[in-house]
N, C-alpha and C. Protein backbone atom coordinates (compact mmCIF):
# COMPACT_ATOMS: atom_id res chain seq x y z
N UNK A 1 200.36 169.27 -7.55
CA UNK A 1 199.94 170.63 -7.28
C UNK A 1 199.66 171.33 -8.61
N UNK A 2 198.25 171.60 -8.99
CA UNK A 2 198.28 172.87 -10.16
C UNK A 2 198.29 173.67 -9.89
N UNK A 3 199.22 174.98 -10.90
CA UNK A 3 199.12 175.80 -10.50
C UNK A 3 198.93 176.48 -11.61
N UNK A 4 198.66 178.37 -12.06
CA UNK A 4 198.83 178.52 -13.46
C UNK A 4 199.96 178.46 -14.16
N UNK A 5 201.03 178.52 -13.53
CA UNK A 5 202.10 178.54 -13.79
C UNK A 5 202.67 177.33 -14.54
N UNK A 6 202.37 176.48 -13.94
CA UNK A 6 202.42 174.64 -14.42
C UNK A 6 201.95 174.97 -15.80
N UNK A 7 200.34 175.02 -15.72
CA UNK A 7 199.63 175.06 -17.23
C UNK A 7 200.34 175.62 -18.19
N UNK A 8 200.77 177.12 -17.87
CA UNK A 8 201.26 177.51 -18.89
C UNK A 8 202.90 176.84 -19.40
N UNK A 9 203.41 176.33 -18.30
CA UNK A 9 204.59 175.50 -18.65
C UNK A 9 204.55 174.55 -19.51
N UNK A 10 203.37 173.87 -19.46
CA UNK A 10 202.82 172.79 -20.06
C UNK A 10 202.53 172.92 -21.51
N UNK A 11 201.72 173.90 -21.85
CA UNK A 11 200.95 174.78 -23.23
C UNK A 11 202.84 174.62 -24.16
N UNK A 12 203.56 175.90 -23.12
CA UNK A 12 204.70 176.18 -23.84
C UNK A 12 205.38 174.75 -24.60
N UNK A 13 205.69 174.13 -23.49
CA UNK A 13 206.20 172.88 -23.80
C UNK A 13 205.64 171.79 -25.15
N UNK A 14 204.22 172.11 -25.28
CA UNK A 14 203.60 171.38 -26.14
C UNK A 14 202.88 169.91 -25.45
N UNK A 15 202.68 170.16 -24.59
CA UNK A 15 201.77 169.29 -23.25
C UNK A 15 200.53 169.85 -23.25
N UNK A 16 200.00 169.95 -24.66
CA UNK A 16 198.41 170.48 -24.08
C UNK A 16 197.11 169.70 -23.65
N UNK A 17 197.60 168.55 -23.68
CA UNK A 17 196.11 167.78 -22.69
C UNK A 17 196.67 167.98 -21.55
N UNK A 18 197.80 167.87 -20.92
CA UNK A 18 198.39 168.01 -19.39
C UNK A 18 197.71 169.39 -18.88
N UNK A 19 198.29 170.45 -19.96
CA UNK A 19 197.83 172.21 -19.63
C UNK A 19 195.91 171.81 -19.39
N UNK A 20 195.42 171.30 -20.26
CA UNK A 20 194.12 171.47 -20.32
C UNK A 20 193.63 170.62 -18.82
N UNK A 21 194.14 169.55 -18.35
CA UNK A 21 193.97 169.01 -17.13
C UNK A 21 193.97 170.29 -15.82
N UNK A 22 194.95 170.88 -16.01
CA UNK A 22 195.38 171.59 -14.90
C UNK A 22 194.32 173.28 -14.88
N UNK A 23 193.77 173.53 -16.39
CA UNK A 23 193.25 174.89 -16.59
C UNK A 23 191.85 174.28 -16.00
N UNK A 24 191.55 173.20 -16.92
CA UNK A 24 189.97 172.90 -15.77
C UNK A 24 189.94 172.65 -14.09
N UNK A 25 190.55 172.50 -13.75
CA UNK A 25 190.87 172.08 -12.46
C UNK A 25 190.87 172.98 -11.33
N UNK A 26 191.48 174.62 -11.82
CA UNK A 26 191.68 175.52 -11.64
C UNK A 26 190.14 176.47 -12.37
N UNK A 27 190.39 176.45 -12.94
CA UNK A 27 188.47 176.97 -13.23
C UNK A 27 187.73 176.30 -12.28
N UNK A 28 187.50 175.12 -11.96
CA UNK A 28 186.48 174.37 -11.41
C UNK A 28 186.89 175.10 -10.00
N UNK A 29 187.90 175.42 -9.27
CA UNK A 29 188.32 176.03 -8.29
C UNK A 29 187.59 177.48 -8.04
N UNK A 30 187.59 178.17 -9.68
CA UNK A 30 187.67 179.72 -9.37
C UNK A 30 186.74 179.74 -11.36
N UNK A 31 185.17 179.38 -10.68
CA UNK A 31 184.48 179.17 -12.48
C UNK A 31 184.87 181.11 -12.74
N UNK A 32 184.75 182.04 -12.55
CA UNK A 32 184.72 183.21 -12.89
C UNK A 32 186.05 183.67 -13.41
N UNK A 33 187.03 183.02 -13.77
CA UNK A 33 188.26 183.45 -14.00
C UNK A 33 188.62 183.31 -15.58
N UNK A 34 188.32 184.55 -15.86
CA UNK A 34 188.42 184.77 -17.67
C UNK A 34 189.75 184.31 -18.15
N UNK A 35 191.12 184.09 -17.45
CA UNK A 35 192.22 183.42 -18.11
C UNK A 35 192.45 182.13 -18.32
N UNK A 36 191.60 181.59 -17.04
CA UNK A 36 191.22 180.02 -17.58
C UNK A 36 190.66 179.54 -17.96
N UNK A 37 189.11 180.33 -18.50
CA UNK A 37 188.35 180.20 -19.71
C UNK A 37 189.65 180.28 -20.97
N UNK A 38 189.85 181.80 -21.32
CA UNK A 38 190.20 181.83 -22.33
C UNK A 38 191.41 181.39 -23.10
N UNK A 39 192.32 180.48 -21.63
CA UNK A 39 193.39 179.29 -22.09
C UNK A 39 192.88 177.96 -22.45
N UNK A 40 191.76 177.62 -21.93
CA UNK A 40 190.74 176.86 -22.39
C UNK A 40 190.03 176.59 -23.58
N UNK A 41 190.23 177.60 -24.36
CA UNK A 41 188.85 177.61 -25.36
C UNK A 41 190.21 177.68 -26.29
N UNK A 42 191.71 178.60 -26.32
CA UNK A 42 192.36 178.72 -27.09
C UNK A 42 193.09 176.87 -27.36
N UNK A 43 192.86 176.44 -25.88
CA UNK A 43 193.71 174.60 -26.24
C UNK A 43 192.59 174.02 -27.26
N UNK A 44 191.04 173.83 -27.29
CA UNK A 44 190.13 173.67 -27.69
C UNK A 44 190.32 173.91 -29.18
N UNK A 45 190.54 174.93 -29.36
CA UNK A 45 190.26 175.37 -30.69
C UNK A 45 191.42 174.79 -31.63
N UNK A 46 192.53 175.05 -31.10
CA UNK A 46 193.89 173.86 -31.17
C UNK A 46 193.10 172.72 -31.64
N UNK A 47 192.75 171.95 -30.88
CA UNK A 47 192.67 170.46 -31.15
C UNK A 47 191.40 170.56 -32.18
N UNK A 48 190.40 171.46 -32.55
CA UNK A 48 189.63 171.50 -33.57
C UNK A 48 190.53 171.28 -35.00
N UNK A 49 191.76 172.02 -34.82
CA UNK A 49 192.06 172.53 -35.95
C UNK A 49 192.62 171.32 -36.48
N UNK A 50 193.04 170.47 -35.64
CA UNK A 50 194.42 169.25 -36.31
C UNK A 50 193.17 168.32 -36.59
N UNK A 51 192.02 167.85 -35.99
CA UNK A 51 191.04 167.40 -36.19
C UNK A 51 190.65 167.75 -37.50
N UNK A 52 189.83 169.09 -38.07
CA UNK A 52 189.95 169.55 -39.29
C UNK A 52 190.69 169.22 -39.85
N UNK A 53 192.06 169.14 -39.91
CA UNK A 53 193.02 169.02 -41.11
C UNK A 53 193.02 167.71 -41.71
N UNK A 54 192.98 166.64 -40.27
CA UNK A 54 192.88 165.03 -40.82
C UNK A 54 192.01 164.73 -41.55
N UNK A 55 190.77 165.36 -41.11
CA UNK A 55 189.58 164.93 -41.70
C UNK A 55 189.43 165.51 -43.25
N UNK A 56 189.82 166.54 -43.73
CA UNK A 56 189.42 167.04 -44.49
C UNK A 56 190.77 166.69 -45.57
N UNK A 57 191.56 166.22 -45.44
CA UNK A 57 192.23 165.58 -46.64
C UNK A 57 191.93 164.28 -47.30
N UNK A 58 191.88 165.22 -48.73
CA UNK A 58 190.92 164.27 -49.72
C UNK A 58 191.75 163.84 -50.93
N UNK A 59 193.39 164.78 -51.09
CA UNK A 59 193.80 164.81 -52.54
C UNK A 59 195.11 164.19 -52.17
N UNK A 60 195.74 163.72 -53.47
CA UNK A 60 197.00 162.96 -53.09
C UNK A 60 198.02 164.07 -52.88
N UNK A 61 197.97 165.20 -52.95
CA UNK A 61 198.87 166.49 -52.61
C UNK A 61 198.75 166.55 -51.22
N UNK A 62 197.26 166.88 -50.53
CA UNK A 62 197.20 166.95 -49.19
C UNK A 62 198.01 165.61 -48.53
N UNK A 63 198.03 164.58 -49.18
CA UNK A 63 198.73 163.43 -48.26
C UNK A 63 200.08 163.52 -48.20
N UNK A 64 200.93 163.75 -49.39
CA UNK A 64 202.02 164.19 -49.61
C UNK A 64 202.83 165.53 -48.73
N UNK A 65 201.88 166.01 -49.06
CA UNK A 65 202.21 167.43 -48.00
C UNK A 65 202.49 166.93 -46.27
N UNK A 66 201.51 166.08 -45.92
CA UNK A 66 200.95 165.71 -44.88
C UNK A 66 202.50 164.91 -44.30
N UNK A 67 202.45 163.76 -45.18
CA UNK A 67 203.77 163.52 -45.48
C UNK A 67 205.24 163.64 -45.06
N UNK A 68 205.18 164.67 -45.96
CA UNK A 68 206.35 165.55 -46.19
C UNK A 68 206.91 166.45 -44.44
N UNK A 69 205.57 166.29 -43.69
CA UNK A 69 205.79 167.51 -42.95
C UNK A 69 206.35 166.29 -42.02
N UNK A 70 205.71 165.25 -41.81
CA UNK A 70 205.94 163.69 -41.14
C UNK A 70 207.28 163.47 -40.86
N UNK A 71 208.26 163.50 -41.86
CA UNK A 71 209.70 162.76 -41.72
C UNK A 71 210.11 164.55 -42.22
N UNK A 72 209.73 165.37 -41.70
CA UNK A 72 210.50 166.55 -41.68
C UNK A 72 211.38 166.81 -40.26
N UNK A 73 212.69 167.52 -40.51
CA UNK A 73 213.81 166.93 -39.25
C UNK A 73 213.48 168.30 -38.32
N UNK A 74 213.05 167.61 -36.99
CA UNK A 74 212.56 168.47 -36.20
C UNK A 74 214.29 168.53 -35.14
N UNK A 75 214.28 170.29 -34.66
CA UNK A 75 214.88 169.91 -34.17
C UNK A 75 214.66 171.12 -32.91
């Protein structure tokens, strides 16, 4: 069952291809609905950005950094 509620559970959680499954799904239901456009375009722009970042490291600092953030203790 999607619902918006799910999606946004999902987003929160850090499930954003799951959220993005469930926001198109729900658009495709209801295309005129500006919150699932604009949860849409905000997951989108997300995944531009980590895309950008991979791509565009060129220096042994950016790798290090990159790195660094890698075996940083998540908790």
């Amino acid at each position: 069952m999607s619902t918006i509620t799910l999606a946004k559970i999902y987003e929160r959680q850090g499930h954003f291809d799951d959220a993005v499954v469930i926001y198109r799904e729900l658009l495709k239901n209801n295309p005129q609905n500006s919150e699932y456009k604009s949860a849409l375009e905000r997951l989108s722009s997300r995944n531009l950005k980590k895309v950008l970042f991979f791509t565009h490291m060129h220096t042994k600092e950016q790798y290090s950094k990159f790195e660094r953030w890698l075996v940083k203790p998540w908790s």
